[in-house]
N, C-alpha and C. Protein backbone atom coordinates (compact mmCIF):
# COMPACT_ATOMS: atom_id res chain seq x y z
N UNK A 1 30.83 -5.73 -5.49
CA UNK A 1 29.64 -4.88 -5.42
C UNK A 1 28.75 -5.17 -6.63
N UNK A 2 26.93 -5.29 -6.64
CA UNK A 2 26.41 -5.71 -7.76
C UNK A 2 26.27 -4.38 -7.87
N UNK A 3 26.73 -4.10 -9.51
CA UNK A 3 26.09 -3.20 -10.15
C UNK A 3 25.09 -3.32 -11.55
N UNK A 4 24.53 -4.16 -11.74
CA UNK A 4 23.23 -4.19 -12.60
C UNK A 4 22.27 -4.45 -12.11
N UNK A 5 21.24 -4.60 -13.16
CA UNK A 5 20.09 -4.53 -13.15
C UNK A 5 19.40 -6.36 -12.80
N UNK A 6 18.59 -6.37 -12.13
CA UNK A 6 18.24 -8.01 -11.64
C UNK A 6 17.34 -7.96 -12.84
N UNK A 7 17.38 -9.13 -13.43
CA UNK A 7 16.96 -9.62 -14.43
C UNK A 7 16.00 -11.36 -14.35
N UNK A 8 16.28 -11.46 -13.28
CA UNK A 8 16.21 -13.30 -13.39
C UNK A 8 16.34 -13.47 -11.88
N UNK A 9 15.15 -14.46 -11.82
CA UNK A 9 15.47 -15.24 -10.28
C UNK A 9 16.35 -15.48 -9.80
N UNK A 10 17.60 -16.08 -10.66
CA UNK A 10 18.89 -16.74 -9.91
C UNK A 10 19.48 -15.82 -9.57
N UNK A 11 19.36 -14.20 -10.27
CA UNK A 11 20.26 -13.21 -10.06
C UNK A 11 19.35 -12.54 -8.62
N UNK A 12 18.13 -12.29 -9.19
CA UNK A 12 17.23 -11.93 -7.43
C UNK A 12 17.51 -13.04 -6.37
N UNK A 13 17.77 -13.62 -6.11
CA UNK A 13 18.37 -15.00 -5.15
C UNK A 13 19.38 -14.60 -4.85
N UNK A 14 20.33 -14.34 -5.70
CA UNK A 14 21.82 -14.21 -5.22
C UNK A 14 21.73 -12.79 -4.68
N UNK A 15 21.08 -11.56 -4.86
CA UNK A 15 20.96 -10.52 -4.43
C UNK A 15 20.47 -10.42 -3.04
N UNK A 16 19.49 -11.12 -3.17
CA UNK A 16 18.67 -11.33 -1.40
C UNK A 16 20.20 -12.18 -0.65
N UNK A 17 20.70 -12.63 -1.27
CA UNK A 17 21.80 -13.56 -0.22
C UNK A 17 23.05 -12.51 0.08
N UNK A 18 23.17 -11.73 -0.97
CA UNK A 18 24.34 -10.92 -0.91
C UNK A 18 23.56 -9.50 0.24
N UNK A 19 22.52 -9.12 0.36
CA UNK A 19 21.44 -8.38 1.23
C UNK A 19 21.74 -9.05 2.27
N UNK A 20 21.70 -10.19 2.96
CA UNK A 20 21.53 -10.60 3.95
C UNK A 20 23.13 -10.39 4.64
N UNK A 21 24.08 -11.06 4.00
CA UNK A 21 25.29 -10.66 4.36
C UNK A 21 25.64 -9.15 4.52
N UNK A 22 25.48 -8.19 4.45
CA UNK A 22 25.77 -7.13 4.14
C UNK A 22 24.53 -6.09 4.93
N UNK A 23 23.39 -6.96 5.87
CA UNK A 23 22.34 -6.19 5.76
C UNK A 23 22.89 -5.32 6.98
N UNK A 24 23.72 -5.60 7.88
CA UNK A 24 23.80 -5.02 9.52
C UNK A 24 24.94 -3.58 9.20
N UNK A 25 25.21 -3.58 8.23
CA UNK A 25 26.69 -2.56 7.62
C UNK A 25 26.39 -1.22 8.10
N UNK A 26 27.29 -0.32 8.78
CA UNK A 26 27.27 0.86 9.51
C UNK A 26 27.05 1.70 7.95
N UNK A 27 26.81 2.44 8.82
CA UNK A 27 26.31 3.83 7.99
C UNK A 27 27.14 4.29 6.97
N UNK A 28 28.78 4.75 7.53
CA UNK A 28 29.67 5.16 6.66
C UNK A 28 30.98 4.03 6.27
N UNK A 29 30.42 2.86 6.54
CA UNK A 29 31.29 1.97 6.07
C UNK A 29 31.34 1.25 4.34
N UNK A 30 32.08 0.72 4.39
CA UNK A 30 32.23 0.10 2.55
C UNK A 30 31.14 -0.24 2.03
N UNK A 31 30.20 -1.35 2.52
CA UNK A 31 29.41 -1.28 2.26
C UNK A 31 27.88 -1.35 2.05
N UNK A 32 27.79 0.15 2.50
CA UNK A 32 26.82 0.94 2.82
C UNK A 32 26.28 1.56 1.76
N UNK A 33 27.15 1.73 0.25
CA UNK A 33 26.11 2.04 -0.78
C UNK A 33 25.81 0.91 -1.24
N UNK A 34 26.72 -0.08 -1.48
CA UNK A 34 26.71 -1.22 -1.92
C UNK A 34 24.88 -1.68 -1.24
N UNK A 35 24.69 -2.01 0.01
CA UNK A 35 23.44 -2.18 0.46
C UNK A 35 22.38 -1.18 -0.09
N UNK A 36 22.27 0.15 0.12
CA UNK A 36 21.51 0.93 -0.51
C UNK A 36 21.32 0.36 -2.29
N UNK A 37 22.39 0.60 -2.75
CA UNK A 37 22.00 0.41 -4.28
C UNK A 37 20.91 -1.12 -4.17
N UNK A 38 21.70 -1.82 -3.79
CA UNK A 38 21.07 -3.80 -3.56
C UNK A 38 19.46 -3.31 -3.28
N UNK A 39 19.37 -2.96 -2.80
CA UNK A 39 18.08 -2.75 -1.92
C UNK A 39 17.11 -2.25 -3.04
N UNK A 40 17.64 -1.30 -3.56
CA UNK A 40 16.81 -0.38 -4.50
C UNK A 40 16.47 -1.28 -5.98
N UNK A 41 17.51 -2.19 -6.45
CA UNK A 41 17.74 -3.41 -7.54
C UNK A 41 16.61 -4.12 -7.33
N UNK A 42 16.61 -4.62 -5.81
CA UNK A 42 15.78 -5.70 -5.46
C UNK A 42 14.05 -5.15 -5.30
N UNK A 43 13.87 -3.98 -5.16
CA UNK A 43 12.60 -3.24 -5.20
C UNK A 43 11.87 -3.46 -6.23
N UNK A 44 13.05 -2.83 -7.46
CA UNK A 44 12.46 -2.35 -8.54
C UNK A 44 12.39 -3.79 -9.25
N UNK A 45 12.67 -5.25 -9.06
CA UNK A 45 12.86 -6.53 -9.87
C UNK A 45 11.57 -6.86 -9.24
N UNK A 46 11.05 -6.25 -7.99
CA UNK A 46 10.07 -7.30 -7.00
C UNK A 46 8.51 -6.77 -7.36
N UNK A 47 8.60 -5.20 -7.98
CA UNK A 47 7.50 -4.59 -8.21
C UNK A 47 7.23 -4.91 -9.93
N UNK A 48 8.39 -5.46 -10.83
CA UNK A 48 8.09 -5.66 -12.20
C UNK A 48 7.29 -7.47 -12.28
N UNK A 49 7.94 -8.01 -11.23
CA UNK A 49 7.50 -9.41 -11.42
C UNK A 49 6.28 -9.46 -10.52
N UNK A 50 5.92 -8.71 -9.35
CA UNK A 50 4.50 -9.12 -8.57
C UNK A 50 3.88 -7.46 -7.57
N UNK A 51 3.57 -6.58 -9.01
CA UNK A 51 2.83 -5.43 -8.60
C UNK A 51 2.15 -5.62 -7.47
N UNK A 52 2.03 -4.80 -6.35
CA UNK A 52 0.96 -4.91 -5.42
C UNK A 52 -0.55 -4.32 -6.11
N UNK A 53 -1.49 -4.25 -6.01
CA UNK A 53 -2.61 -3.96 -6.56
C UNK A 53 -3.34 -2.96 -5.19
N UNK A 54 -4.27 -2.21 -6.08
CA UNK A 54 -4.10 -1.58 -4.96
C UNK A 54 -5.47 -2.41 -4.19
N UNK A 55 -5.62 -2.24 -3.34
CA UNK A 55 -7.35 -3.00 -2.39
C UNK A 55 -8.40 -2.92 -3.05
N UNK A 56 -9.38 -3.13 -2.64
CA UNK A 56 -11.16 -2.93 -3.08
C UNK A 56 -11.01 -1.67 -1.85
N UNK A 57 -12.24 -0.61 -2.37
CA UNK A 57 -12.39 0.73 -1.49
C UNK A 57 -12.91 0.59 -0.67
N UNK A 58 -14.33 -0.25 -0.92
CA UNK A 58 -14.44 -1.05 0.42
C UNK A 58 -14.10 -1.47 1.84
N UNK A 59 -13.24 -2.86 0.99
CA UNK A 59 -12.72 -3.47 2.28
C UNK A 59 -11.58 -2.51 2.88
N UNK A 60 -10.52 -1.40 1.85
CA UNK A 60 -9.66 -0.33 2.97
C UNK A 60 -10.60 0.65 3.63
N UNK A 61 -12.25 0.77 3.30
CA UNK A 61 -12.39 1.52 4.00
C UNK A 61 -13.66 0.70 5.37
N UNK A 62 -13.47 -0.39 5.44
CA UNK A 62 -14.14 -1.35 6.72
C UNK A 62 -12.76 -1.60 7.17
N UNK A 63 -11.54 -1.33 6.57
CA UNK A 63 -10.27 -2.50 7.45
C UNK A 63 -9.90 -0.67 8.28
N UNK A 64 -9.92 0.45 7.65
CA UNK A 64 -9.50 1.43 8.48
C UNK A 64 -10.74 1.65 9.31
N UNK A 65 -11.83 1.82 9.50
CA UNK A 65 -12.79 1.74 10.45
C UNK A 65 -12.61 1.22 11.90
N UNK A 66 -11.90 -0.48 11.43
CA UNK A 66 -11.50 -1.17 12.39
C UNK A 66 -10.01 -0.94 13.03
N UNK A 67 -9.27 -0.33 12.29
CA UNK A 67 -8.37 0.61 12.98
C UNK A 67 -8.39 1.51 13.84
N UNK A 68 -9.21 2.16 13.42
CA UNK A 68 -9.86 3.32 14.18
C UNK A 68 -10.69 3.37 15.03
N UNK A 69 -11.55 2.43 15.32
CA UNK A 69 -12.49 1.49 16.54
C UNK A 69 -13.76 2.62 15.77
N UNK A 70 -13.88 2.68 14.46
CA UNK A 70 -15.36 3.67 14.28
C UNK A 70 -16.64 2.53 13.81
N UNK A 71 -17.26 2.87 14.23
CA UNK A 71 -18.94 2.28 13.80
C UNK A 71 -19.86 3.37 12.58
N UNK A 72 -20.52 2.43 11.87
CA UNK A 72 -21.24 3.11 10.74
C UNK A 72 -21.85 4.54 11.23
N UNK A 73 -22.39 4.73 12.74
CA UNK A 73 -22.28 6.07 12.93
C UNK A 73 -21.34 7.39 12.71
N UNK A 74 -20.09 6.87 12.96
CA UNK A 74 -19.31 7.73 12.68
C UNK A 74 -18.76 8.17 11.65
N UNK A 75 -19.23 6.94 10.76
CA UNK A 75 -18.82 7.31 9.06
C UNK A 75 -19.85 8.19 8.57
N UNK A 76 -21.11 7.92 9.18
CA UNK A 76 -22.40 8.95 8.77
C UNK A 76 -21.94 9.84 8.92
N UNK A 77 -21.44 10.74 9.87
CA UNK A 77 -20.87 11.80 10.11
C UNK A 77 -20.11 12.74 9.48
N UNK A 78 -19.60 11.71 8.58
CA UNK A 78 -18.35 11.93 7.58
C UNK A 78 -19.47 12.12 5.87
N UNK A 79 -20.37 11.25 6.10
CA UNK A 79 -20.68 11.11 4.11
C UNK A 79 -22.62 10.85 4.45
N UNK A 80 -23.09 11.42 5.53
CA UNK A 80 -24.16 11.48 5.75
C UNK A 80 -25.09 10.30 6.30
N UNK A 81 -26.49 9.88 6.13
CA UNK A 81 -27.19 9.02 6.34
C UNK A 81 -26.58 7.75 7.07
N UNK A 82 -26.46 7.06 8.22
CA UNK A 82 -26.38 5.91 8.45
C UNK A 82 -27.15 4.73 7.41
N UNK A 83 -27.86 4.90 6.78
CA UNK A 83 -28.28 3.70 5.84
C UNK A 83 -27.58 3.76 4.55
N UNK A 84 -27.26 4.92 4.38
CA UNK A 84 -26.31 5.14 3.27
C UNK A 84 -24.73 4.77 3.10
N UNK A 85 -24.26 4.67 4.84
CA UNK A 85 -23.24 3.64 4.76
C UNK A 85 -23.13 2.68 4.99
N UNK A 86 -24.54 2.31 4.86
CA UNK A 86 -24.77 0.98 5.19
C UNK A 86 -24.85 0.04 4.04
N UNK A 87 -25.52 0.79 2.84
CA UNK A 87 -25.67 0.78 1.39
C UNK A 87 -24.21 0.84 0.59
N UNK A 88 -23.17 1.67 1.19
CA UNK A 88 -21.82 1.68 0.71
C UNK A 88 -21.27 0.49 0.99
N UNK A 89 -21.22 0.26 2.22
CA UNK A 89 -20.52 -0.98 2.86
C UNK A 89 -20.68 -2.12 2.49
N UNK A 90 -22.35 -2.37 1.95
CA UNK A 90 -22.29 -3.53 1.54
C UNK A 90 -22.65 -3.49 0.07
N UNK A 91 -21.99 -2.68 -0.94
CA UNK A 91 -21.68 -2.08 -2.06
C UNK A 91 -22.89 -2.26 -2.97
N UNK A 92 -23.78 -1.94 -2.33
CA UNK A 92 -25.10 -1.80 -3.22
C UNK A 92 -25.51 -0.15 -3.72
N UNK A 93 -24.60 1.38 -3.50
CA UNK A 93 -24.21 2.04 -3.71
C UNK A 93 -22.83 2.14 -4.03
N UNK A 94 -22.97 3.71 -5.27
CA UNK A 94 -21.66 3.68 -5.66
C UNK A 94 -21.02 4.66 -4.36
N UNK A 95 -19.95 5.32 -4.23
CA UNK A 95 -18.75 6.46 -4.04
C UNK A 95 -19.18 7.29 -4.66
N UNK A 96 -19.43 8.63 -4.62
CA UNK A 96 -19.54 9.94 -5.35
C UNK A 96 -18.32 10.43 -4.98
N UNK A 97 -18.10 11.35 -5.63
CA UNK A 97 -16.44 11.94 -5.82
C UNK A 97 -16.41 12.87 -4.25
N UNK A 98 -17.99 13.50 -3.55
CA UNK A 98 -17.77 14.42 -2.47
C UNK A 98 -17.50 13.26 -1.67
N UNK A 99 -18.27 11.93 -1.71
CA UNK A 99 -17.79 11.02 -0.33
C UNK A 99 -16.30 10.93 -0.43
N UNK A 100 -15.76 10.34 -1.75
CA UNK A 100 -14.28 10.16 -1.51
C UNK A 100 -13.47 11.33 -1.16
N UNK A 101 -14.13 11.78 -1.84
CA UNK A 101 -13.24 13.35 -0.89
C UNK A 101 -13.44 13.55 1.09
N UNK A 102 -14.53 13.49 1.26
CA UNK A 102 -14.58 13.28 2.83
C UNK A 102 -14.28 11.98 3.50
N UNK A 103 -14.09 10.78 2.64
CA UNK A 103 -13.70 9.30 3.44
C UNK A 103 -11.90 9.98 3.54
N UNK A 104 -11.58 10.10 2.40
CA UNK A 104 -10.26 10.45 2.38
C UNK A 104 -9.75 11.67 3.58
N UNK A 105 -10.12 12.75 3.59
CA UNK A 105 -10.21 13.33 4.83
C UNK A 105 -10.29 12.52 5.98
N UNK A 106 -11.50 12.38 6.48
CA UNK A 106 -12.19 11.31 8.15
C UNK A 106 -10.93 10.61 7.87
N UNK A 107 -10.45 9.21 6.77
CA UNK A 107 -10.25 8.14 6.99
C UNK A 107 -8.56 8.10 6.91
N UNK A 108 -8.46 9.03 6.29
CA UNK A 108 -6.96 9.42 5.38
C UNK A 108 -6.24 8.29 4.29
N UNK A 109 -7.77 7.01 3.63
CA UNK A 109 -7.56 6.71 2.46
C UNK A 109 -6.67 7.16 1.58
N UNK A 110 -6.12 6.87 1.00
CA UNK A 110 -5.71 7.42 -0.43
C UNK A 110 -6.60 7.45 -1.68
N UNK A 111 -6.68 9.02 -1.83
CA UNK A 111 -8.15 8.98 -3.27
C UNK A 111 -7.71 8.02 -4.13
N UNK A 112 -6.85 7.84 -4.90
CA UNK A 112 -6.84 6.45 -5.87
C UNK A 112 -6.84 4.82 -5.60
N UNK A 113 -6.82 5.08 -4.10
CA UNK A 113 -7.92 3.75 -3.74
C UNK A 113 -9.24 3.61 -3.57
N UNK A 114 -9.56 4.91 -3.24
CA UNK A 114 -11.08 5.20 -3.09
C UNK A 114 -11.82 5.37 -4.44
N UNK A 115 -11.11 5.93 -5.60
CA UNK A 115 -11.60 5.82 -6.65
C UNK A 115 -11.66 4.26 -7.47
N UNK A 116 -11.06 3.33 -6.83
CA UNK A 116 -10.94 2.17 -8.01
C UNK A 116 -12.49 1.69 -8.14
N UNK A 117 -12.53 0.55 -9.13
CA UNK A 117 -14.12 0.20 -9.24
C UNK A 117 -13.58 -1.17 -8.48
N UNK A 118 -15.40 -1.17 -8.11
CA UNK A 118 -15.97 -2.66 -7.46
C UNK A 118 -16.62 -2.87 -7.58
């Protein structure tokens, strides 16, 4: 069973290999913490060496639009003026704290993506 901390590629390598063997393991069998702990090792080694960042507010809020099948009308709806999200979108306006508060609502953004700069 690994019990430390991943430190080093060769040791994240051998962890993903020892994960793979071990990945199909029943619930209350041997090992089943053994996988849980692995899993959690390999998280916390994967977020110190290559942070995700979070998006531009922007593009999460044109990529959820297109999730959602909405057109700049319907964002008007949400943060006013159609030219004004038109002015957001193509970031020649800033975000005011009431839009992110209503994109986040309409869009269900996360405010600290909606707050980053661009």
């Amino acid at each position: 069973m690994v019990t430390k901390v991943i430190k080093t590629e060769k040791e994240y390598q051998a962890a993903l290999s020892r994960l793979e063997e071990i990945f199909d393991s029943k619930k209350d069998s041997k090992t089943a913490d053994e996988l849980e702990l692995l899993a959690l090792l390999i998280e916390k080694y994967e977020d110190e060496i290559s942070p995700i960042d979070l998006p531009d507010p922007i593009e999460a809020i044109k990529f959820r639009m297109d999730q959602l099948g909405y057109k700049q009308k319907d964002l008007a709806q949400a943060i006013g003026l159609k030219s004004r999200v038109s002015e957001i979108l193509n970031k020649k306006r800033k975000l005011t704290i009431d839009m992110i508060r209503k994109l986040h609502d309409t869009l269900g953004i996360p405010t600290e993506v909606l707050i980053k700069e661009y």
